[in-house]
Protein backbone atom coordinates (compact mmCIF):
# COMPACT_ATOMS: atom_id res chain seq x y z
CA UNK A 1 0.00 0.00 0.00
CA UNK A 2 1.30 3.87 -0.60
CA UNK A 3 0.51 6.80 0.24
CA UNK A 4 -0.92 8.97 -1.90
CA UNK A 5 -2.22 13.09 -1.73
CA UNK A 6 -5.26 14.22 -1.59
CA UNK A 7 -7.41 16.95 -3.58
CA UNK A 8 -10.55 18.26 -2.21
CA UNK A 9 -13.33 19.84 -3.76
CA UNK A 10 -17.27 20.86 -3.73
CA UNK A 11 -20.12 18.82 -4.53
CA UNK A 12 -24.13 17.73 -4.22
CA UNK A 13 -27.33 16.87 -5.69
CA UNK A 14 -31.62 16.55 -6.69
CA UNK A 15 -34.26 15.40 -9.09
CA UNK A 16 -34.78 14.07 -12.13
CA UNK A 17 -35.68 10.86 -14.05
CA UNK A 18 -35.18 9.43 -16.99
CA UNK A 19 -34.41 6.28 -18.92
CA UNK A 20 -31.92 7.46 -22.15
CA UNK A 21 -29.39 5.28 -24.85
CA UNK A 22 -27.13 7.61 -26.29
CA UNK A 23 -24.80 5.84 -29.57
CA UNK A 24 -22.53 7.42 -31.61
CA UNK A 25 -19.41 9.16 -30.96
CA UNK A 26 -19.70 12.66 -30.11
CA UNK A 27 -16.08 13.92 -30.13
CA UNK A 28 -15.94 14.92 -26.36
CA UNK A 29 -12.09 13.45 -25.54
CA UNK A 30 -9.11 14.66 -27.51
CA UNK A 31 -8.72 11.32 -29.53
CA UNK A 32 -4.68 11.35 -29.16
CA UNK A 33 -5.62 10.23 -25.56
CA UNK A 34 -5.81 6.82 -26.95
CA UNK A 35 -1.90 6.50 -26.87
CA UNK A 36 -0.79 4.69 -24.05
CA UNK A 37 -0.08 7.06 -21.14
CA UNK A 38 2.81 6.97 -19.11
CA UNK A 39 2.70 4.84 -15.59
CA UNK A 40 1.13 7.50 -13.06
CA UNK A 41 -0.54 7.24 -9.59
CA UNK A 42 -2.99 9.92 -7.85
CA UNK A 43 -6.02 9.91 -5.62
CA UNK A 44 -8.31 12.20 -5.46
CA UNK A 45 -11.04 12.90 -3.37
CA UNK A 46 -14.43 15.52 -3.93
CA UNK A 47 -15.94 16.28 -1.07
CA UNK A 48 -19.73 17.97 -0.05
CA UNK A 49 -20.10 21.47 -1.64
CA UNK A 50 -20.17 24.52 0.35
CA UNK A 51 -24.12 24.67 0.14
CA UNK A 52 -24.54 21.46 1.65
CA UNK A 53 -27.29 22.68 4.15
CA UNK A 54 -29.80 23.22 0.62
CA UNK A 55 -29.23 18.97 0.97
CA UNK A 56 -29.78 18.44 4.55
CA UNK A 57 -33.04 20.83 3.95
CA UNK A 58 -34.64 18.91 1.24
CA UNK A 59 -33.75 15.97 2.98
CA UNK A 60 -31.59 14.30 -0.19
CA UNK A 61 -28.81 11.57 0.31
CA UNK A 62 -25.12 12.98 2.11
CA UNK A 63 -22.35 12.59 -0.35
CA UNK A 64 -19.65 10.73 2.10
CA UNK A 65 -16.73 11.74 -0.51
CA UNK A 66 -15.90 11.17 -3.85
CA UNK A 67 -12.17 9.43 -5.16
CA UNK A 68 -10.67 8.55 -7.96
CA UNK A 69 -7.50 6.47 -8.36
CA UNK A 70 -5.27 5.17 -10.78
CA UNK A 71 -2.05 3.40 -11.39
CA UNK A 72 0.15 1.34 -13.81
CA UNK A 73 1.85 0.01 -11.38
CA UNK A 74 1.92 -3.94 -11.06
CA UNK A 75 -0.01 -5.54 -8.44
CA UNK A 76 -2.66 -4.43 -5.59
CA UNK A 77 -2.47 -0.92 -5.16
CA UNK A 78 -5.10 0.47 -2.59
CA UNK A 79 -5.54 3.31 0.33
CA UNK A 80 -8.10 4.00 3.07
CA UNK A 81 -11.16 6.12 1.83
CA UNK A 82 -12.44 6.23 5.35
CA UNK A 83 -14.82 4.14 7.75
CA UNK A 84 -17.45 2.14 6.78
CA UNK A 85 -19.54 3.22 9.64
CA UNK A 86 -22.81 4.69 8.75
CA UNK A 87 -21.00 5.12 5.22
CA UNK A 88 -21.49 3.36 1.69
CA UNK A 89 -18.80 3.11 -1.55
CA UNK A 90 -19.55 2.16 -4.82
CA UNK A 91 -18.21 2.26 -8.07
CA UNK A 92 -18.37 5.24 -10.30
CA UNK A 93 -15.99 4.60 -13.06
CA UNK A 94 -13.98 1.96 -14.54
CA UNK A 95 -11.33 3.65 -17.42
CA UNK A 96 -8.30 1.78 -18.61
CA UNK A 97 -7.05 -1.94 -19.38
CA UNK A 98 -8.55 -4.53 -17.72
CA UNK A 99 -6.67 -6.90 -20.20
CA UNK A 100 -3.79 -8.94 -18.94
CA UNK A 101 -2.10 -12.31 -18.23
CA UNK A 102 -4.45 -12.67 -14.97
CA UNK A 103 -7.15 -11.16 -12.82
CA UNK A 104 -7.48 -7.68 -12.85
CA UNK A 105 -9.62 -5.37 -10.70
CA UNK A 106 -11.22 -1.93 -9.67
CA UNK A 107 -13.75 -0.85 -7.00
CA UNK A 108 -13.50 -0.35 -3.79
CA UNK A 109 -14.06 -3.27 -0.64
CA UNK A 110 -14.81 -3.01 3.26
CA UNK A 111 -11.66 -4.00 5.23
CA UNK A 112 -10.99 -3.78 9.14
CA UNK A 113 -14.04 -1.11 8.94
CA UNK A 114 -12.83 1.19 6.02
CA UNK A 115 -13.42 1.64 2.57
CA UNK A 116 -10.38 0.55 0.33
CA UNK A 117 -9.93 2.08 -3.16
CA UNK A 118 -8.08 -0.27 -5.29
CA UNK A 119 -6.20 -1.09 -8.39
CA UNK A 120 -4.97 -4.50 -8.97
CA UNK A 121 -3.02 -5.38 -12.39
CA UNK A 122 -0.51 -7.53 -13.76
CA UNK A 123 0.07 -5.69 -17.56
CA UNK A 124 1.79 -2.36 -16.42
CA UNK A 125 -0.81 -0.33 -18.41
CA UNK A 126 -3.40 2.52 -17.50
CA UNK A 127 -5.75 1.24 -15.34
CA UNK A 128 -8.23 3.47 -12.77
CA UNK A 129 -11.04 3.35 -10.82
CA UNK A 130 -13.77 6.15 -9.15
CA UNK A 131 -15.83 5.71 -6.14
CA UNK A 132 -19.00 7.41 -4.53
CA UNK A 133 -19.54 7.05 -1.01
CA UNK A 134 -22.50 7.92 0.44
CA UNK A 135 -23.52 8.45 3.97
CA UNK A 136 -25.76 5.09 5.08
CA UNK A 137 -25.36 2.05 5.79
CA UNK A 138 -29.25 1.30 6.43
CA UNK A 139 -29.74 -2.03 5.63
CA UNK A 140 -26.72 -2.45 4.22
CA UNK A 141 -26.48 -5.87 2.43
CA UNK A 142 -23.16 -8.31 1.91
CA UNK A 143 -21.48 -8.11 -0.75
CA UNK A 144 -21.86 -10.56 -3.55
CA UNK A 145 -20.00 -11.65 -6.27
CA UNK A 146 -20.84 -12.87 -9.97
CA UNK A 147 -18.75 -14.94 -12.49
CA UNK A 148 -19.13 -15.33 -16.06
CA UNK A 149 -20.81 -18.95 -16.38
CA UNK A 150 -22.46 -18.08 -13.22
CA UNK A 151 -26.66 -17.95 -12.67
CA UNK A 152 -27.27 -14.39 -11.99
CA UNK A 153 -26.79 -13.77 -8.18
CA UNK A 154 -29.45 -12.72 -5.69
CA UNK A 155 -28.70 -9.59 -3.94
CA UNK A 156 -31.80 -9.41 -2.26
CA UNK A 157 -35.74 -8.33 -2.36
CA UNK A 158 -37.02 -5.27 -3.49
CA UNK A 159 -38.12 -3.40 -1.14
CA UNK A 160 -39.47 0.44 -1.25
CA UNK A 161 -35.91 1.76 -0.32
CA UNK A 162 -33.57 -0.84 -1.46
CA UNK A 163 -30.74 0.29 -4.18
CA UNK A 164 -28.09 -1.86 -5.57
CA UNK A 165 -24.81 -1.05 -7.35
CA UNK A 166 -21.29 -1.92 -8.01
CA UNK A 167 -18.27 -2.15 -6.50
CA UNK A 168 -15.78 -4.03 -8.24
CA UNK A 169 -15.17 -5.24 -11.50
CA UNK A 170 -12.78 -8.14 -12.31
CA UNK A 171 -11.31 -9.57 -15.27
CA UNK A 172 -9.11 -12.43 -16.82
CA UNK A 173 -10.34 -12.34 -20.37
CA UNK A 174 -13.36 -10.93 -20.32
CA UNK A 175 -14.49 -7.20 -21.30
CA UNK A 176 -12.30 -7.26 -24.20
CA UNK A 177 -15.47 -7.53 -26.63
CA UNK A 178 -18.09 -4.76 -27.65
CA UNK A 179 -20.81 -7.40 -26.20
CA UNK A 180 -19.35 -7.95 -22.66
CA UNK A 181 -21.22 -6.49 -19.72
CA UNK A 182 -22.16 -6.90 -15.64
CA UNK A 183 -24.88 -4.87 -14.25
CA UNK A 184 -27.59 -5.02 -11.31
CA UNK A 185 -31.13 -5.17 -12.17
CA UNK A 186 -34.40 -5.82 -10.14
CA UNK A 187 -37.58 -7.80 -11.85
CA UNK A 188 -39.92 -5.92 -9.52
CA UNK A 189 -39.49 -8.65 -6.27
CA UNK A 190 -35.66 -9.32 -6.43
CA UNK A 191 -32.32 -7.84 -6.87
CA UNK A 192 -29.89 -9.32 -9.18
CA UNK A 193 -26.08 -9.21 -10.39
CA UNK A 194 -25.20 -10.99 -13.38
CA UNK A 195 -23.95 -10.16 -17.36
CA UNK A 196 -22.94 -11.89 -20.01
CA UNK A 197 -18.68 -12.14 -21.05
CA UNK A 198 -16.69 -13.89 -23.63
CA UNK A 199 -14.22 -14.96 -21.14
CA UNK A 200 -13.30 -15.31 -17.38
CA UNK A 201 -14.56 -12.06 -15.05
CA UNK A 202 -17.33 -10.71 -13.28
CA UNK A 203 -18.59 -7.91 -11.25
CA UNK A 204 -19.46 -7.34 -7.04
CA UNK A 205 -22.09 -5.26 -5.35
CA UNK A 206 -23.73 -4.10 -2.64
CA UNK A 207 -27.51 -2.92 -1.84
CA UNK A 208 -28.67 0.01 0.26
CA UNK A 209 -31.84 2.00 1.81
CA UNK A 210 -31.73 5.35 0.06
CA UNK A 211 -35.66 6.69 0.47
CA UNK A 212 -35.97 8.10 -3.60
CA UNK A 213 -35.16 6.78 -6.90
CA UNK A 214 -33.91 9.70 -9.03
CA UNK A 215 -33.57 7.49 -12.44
CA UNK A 216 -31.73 4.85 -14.55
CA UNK A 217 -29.76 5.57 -17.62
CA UNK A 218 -27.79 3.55 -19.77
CA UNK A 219 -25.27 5.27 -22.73
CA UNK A 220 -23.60 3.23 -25.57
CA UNK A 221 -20.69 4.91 -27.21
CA UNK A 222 -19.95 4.31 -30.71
CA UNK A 223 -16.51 3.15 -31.92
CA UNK A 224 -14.41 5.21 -32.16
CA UNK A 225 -16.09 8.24 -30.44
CA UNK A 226 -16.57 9.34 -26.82
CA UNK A 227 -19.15 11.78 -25.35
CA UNK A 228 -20.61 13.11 -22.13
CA UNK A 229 -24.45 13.54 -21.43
CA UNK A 230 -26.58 13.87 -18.20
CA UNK A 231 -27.85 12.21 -15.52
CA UNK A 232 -29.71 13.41 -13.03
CA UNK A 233 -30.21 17.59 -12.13
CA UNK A 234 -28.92 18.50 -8.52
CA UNK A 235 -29.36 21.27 -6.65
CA UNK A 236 -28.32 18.96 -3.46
CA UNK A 237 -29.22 15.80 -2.04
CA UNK A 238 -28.65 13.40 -4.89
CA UNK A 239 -25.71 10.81 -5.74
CA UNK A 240 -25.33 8.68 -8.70
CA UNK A 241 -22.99 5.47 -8.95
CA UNK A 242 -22.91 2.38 -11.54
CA UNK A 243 -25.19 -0.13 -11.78
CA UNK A 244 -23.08 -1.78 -14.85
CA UNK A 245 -20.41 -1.50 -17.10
CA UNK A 246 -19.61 -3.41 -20.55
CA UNK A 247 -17.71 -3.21 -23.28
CA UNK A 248 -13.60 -3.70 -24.47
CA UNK A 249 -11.39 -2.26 -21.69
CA UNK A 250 -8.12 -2.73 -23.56
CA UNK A 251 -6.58 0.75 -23.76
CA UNK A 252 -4.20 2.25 -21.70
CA UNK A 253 -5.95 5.72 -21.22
CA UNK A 254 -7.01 6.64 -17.84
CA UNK A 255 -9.47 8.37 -19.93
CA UNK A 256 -11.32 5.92 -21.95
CA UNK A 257 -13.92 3.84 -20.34
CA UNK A 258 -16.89 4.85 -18.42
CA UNK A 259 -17.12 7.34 -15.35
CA UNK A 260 -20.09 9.31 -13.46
CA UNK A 261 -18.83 12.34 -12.44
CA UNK A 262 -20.76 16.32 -11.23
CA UNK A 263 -20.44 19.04 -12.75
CA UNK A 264 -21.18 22.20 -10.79
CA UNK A 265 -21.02 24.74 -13.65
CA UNK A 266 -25.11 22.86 -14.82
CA UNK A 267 -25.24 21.20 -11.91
CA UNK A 268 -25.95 17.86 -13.08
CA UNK A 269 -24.75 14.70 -12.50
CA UNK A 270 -22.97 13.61 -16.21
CA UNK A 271 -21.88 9.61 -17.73
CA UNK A 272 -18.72 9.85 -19.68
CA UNK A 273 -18.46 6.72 -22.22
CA UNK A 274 -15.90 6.02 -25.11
CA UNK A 275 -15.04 3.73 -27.45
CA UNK A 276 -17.77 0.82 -27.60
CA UNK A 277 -18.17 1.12 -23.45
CA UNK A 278 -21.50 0.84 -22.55
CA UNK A 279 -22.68 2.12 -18.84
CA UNK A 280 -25.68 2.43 -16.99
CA UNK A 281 -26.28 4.56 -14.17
CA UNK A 282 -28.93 5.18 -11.51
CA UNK A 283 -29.24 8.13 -9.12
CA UNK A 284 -30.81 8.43 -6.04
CA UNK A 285 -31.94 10.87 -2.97
């Protein structure tokens, strides 16, 4: 494990809901990204914006700190993102090469009662990972894990509060085709967490009480192309993390893959996707 700085800045959110597929390839990313990047390592975290009290007053979800890290470095790379306590991480973007000679990994896992941001890699190329953490652990469920081959996995019954999204993403083989994809879903009285990939990998998650649904998106990028559209509006009180991920994570580019991020120029919630990736996303409050 290293230590690594931090960089802290605003954040929030509110409603909104809609169900979108965006294809093609609007030309958002500067396409020379798609060189292989040198070997770099950062964490960074976004924290709750100054007008935080607008999300305690409408009662919205508290944003328990936002990270992003990434590496090239060989190995499990990780650091603390703080307690688990009262306090729930999931995945918010995947960008990079997941395509080695074994398992690869990103997400984030609950260890010794703290959140864990983590790389893990055996290839030497671009490879990072964002987390949302969000501050409940109401109901909190285990986490469960899916393998290609697998039945899709129970995560648990749907209930009027329950939300369920990622937190890792592993693969040995698999998400190297267009087709390849893990994502939760519920059928109206369960939870699942399953996919379909060409070759060994999978995906974890976790479920949640969060009182409001604020929407479920999923964007398609064409190939080549990348573009950014919206999620969910917030004026404060909403978060939005992955519910699934698919497509061919072979690049070395901490910028090409799929990521959630806010911006707080339109105060939206945005899904970045490039080059075949597919996401979807959910928001809630």
């Amino acid at each position: 494990m290293s230590t690594h700085h931090f960089a802290r800045k605003l954040f929030l959110a509110a409603p909104l809901s809609l169900f979108a597929v965006g294809c093609g390839g609007d030309p958002m990313m500067d396409q020379s990204l798609a060189n292989e990047t040198a070997p770099a390592e950062a964490v960074t975290e976004t924290a709750a914006p100054a007008d935080a009290s607008l999300a305690a007053s409408e009662q919205g979800v508290a944003l328990g700190g936002t990270y992003w890290w990434g590496t090239a470095a060989n190995g499990l790379t990780s650091t603390s993102i703080g307690t688990s306590t009262n306090r729930t991480c999931f995945l918010t973007g995947v960008q990079g090469n997941l395509k080695g000679t074994s398992w690869a990994g990103v997400g984030v896992f609950d260890y010794a009662g703290n959140w864990m941001i983590f790389v893990n890699q055996s290839n030497g190329k671009a490879l990072s990972s964002g987390v949302q953490c969000i501050n409940t652990a109401t109901n909190r469920t285990p986490e469960v894990s899916w393998y290609d081959g697998q039945a899709a996995k129970l995560l648990g019954a749907v209930t009027s509060a329950r939300r369920c999204f990622l937190t890792q993403v592993e693969a040995a083989g698999g998400y190297t085709a267009n087709s390849d994809y893990a994502r939760v879903w519920n059928d109206g009285y369960n939870w699942y967490l399953g996919g379909n990939l060409g070759a060994a990998g999978g995906a974890r998650a976790v479920c949640v009480d969060v009182a409001s649904d604020q929407g479920g998106w999923l964007w398609i990028a064409g190939n080549p192309g990348s573009f950014t559209h919206n999620l969910a509006y917030d004026p404060g009180g909403v978060a939005c993390m992955l519910s699934g991920i698919g497509g061919n994570f072979s690049t070395s580019n901490y910028t090409d893959g799929v990521s959630i991020d806010y911006n707080s120029g339109t105060r939206y919630w945005e899904m970045t996707v490039s080059n075949s990736k597919r996401g979807w996303g959910n928001c809630v409050k």
